[in-house]
N, C-alpha and C. Protein backbone atom coordinates (compact mmCIF):
# COMPACT_ATOMS: atom_id res chain seq x y z
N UNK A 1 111.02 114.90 106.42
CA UNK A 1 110.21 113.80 105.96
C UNK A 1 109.06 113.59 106.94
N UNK A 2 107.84 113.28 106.13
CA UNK A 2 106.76 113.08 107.36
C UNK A 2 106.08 111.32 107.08
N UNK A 3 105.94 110.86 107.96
CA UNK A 3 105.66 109.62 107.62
C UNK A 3 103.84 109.41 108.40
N UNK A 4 103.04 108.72 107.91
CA UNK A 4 102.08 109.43 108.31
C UNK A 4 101.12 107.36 108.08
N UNK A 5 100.00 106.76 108.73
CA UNK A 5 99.58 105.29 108.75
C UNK A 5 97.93 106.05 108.24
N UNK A 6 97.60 105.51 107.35
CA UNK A 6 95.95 105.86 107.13
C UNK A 6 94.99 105.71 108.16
N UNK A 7 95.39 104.84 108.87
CA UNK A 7 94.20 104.37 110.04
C UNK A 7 94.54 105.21 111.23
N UNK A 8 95.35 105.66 110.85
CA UNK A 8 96.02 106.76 112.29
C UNK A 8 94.72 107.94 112.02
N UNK A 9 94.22 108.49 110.81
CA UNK A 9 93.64 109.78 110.46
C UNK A 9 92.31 109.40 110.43
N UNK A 10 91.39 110.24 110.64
CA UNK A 10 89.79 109.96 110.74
C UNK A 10 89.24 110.34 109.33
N UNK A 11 88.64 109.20 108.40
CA UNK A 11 87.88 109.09 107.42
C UNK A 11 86.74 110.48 107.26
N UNK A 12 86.62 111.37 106.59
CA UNK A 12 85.58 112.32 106.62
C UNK A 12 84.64 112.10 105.28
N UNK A 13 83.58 111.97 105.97
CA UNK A 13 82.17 112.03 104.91
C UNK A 13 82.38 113.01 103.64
N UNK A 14 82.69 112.54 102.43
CA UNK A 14 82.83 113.30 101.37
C UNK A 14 81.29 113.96 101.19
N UNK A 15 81.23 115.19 101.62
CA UNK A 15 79.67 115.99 101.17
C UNK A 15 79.74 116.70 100.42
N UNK A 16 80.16 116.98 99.55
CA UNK A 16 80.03 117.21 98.18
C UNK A 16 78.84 116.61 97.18
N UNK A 17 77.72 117.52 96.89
CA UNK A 17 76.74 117.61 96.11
C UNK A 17 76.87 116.92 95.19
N UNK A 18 75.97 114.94 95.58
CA UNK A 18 76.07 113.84 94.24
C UNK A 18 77.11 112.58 94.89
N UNK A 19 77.67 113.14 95.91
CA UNK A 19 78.51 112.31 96.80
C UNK A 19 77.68 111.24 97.87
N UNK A 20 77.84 109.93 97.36
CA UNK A 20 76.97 109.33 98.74
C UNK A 20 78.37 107.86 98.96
N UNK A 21 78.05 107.42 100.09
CA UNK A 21 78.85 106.16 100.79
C UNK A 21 79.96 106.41 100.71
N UNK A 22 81.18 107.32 100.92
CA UNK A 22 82.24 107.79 100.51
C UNK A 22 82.89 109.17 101.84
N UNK A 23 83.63 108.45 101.74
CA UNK A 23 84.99 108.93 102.68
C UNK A 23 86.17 109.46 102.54
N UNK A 24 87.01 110.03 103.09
CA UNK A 24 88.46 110.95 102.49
C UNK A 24 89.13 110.81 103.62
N UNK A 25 90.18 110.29 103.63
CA UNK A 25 91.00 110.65 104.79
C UNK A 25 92.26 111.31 104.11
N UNK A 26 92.62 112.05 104.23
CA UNK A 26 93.84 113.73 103.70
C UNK A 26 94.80 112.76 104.57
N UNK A 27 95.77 112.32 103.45
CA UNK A 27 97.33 111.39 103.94
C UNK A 27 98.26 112.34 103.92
N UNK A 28 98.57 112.81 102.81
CA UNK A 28 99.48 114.23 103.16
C UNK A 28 98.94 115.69 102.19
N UNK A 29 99.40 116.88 103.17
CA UNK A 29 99.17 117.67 102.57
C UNK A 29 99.51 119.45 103.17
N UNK A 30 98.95 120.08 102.78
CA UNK A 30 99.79 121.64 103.24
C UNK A 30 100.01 121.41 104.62
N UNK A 31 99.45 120.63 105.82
CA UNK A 31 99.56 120.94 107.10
C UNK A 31 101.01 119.86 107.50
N UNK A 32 100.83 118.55 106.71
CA UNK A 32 102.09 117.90 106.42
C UNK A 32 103.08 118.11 106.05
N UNK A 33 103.18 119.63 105.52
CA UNK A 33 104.56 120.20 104.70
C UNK A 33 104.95 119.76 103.79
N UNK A 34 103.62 119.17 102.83
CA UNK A 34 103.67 119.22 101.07
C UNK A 34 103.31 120.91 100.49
N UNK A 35 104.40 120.89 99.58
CA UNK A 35 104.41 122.44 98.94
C UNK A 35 103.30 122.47 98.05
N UNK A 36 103.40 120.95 97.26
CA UNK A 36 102.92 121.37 95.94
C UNK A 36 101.79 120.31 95.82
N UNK A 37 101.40 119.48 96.23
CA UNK A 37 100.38 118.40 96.23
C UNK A 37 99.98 117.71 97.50
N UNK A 38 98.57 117.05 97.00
CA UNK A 38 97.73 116.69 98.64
C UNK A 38 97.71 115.12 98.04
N UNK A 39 97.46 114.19 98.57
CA UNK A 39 97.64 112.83 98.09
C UNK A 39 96.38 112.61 99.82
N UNK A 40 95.16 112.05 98.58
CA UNK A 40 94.16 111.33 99.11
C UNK A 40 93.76 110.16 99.10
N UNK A 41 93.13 109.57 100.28
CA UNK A 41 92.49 108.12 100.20
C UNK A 41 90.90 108.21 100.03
N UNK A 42 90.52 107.48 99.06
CA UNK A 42 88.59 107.63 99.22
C UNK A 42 88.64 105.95 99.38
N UNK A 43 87.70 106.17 100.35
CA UNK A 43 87.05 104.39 100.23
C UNK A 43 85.41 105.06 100.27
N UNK A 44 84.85 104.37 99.63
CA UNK A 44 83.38 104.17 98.50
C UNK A 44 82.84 102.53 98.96
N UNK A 45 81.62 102.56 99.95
CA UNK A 45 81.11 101.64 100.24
C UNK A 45 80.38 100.79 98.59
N UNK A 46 80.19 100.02 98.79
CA UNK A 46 79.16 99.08 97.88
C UNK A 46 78.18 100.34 97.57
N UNK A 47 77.56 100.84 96.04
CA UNK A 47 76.92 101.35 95.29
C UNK A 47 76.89 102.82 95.90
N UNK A 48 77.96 103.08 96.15
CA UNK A 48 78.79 104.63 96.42
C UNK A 48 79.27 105.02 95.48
N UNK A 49 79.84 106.59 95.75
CA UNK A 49 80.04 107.09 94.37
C UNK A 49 81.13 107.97 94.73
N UNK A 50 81.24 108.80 93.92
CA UNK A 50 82.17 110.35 93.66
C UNK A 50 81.01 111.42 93.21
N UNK A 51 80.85 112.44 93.11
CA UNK A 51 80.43 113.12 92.42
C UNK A 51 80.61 113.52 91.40
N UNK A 52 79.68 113.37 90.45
CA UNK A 52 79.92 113.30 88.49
C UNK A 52 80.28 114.72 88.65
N UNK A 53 81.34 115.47 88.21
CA UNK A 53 82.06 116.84 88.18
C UNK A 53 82.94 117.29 87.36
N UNK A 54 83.79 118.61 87.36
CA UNK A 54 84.61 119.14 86.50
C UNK A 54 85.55 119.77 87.80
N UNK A 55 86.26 120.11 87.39
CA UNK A 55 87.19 121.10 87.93
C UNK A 55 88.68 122.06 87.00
N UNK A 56 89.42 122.67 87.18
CA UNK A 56 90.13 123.36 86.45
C UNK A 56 91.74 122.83 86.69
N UNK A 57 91.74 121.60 87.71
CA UNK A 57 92.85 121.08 87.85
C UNK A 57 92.75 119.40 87.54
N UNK A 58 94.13 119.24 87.09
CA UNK A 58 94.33 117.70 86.97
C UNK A 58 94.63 116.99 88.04
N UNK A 59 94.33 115.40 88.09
CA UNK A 59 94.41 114.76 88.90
C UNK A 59 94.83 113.25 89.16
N UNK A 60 94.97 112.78 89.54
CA UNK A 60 96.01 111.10 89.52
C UNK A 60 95.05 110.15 90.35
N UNK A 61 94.70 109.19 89.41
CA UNK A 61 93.61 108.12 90.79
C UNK A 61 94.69 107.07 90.75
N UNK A 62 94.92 106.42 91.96
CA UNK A 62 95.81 104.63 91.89
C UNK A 62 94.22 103.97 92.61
N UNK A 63 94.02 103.16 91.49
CA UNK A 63 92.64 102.25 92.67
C UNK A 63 93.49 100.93 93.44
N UNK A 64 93.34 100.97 94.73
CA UNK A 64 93.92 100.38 95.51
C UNK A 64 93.30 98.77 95.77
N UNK A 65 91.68 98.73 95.77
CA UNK A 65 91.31 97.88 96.11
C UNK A 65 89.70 97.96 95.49
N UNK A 66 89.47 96.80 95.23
CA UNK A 66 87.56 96.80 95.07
C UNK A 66 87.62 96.90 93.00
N UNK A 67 86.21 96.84 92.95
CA UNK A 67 85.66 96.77 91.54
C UNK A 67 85.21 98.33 92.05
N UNK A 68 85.77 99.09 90.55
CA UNK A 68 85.93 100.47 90.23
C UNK A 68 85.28 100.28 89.19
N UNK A 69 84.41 102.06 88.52
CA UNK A 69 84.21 102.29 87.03
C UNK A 69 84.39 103.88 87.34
N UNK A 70 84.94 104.45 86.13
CA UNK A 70 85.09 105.79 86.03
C UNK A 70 84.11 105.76 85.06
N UNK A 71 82.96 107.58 85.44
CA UNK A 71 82.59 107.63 83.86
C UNK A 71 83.20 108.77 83.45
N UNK A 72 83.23 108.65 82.43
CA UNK A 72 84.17 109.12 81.17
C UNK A 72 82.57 110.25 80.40
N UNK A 73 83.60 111.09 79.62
CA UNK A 73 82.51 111.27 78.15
C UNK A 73 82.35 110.52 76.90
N UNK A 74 83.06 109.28 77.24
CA UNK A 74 82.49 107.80 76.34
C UNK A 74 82.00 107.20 76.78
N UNK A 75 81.82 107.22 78.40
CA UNK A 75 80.94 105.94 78.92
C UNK A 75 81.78 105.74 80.15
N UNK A 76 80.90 104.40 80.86
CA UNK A 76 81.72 103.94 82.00
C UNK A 76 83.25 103.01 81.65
N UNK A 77 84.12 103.05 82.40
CA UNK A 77 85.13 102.52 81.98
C UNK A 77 85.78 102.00 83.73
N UNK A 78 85.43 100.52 83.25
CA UNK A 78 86.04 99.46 84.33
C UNK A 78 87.27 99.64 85.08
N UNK A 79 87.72 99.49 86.13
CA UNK A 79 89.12 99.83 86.27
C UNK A 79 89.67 98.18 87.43
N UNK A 80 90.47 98.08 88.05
CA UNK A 80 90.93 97.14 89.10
C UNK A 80 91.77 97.43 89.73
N UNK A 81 91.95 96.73 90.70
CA UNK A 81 93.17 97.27 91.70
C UNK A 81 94.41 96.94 90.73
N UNK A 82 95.42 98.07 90.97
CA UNK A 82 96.83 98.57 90.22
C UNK A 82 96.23 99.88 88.77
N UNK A 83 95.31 99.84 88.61
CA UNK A 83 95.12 100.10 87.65
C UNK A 83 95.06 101.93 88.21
N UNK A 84 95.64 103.15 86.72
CA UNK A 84 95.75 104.15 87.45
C UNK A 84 95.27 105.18 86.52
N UNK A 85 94.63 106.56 86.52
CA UNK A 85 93.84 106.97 86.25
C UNK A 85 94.59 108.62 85.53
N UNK A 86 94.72 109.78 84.55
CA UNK A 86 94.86 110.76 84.70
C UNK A 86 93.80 111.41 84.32
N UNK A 87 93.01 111.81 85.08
CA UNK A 87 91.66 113.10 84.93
C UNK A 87 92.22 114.14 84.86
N UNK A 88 92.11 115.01 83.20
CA UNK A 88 92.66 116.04 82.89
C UNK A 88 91.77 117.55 83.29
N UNK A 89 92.03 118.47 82.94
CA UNK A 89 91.74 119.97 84.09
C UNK A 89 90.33 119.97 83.01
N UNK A 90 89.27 119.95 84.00
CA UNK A 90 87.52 120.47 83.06
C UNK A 90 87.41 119.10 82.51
N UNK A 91 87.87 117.74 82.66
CA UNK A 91 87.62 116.63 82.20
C UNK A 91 85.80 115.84 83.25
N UNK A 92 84.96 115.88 82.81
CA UNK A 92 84.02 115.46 83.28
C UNK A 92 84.18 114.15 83.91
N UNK A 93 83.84 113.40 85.14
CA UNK A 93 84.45 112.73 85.70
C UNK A 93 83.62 112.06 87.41
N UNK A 94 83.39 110.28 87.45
CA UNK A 94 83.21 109.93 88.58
C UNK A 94 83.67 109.09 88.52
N UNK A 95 83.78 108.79 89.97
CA UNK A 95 84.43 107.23 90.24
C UNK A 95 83.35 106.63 91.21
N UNK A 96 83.04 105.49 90.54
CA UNK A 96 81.84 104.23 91.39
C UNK A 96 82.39 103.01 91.58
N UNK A 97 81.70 102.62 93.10
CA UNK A 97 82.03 101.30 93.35
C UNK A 97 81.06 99.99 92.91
N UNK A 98 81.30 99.50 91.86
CA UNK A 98 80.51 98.40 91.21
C UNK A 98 80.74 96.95 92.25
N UNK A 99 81.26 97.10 93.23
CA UNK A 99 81.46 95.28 93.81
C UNK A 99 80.91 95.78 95.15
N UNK A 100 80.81 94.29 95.89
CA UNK A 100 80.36 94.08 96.41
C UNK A 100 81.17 94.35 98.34
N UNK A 101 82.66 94.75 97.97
CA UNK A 101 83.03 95.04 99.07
C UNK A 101 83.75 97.34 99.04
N UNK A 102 84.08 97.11 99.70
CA UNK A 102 84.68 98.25 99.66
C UNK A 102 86.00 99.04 98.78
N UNK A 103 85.53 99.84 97.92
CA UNK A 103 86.12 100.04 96.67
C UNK A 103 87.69 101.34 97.74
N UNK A 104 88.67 101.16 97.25
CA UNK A 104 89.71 102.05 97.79
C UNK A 104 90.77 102.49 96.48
N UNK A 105 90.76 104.38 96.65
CA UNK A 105 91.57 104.36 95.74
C UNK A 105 92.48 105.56 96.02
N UNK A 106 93.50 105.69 95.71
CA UNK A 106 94.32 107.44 96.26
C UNK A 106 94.05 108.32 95.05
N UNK A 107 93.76 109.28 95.58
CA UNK A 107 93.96 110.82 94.34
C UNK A 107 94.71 111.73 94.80
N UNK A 108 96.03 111.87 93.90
CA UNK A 108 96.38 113.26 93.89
C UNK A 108 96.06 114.66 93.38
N UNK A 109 96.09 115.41 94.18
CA UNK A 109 95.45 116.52 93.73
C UNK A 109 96.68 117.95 93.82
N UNK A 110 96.77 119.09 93.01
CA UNK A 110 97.97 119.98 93.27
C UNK A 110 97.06 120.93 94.43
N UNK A 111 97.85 121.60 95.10
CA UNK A 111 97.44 122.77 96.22
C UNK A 111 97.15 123.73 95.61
N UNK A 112 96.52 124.81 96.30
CA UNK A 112 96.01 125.85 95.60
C UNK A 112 97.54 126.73 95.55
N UNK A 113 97.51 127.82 95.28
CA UNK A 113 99.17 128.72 95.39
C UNK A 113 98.91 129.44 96.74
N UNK A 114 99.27 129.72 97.33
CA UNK A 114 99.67 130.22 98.62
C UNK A 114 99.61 131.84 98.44
């Protein structure tokens, strides 16, 4: 078992192309001795973002804290803290912080295969 405090790990500048005010700190993952999934924290300053994207894997958001909107291919779609997310594999996809303090949310993501 690995037990692991968020504030223990250093926040890294999400730079990813379309990415602005936004941070990652990696809570657990292959170096933690997860086999099969990485479980992330993003905190997204005031009018920060994600990068609008695709990818070929699915993924799990829990928004932890702050005024959230995902956009969707219907539009933006509001979210709140508890509220939880499945972005399916090639599903077009961002997450923005609409409020005024600091938006926080976890994503799981699966590992690549070894």
């Amino acid at each position: 078992m690995r037990i692991v405090h968020s504030e223990d790990l250093p926040p890294q500048e999400a730079n990813e192309e379309g990415a602005t005010k936004t941070t990652v700190r990696w809570l657990i993952s292959r170096p933690e001795g997860a086999p099969n999934f990485s479980m992330r924290l993003f905190e997204v300053a005031p009018g920060g973002h994600t990068p609008l994207h695709t990818h070929p894997w699915e993924h799990e958001v829990f928004v932890l804290d702050g005024d959230v909107e995902v956009m969707t291919a219907e539009g933006p779609r509001p979210l709140a803290a508890g509220d939880a997310v499945l972005v399916l594999p090639e599903e077009r996809h961002q997450f923005r912080n609409t409020g005024d303090g600091t938006a926080r949310f976890l994503c799981i993501i699966p590992l690549p295969a070894e």
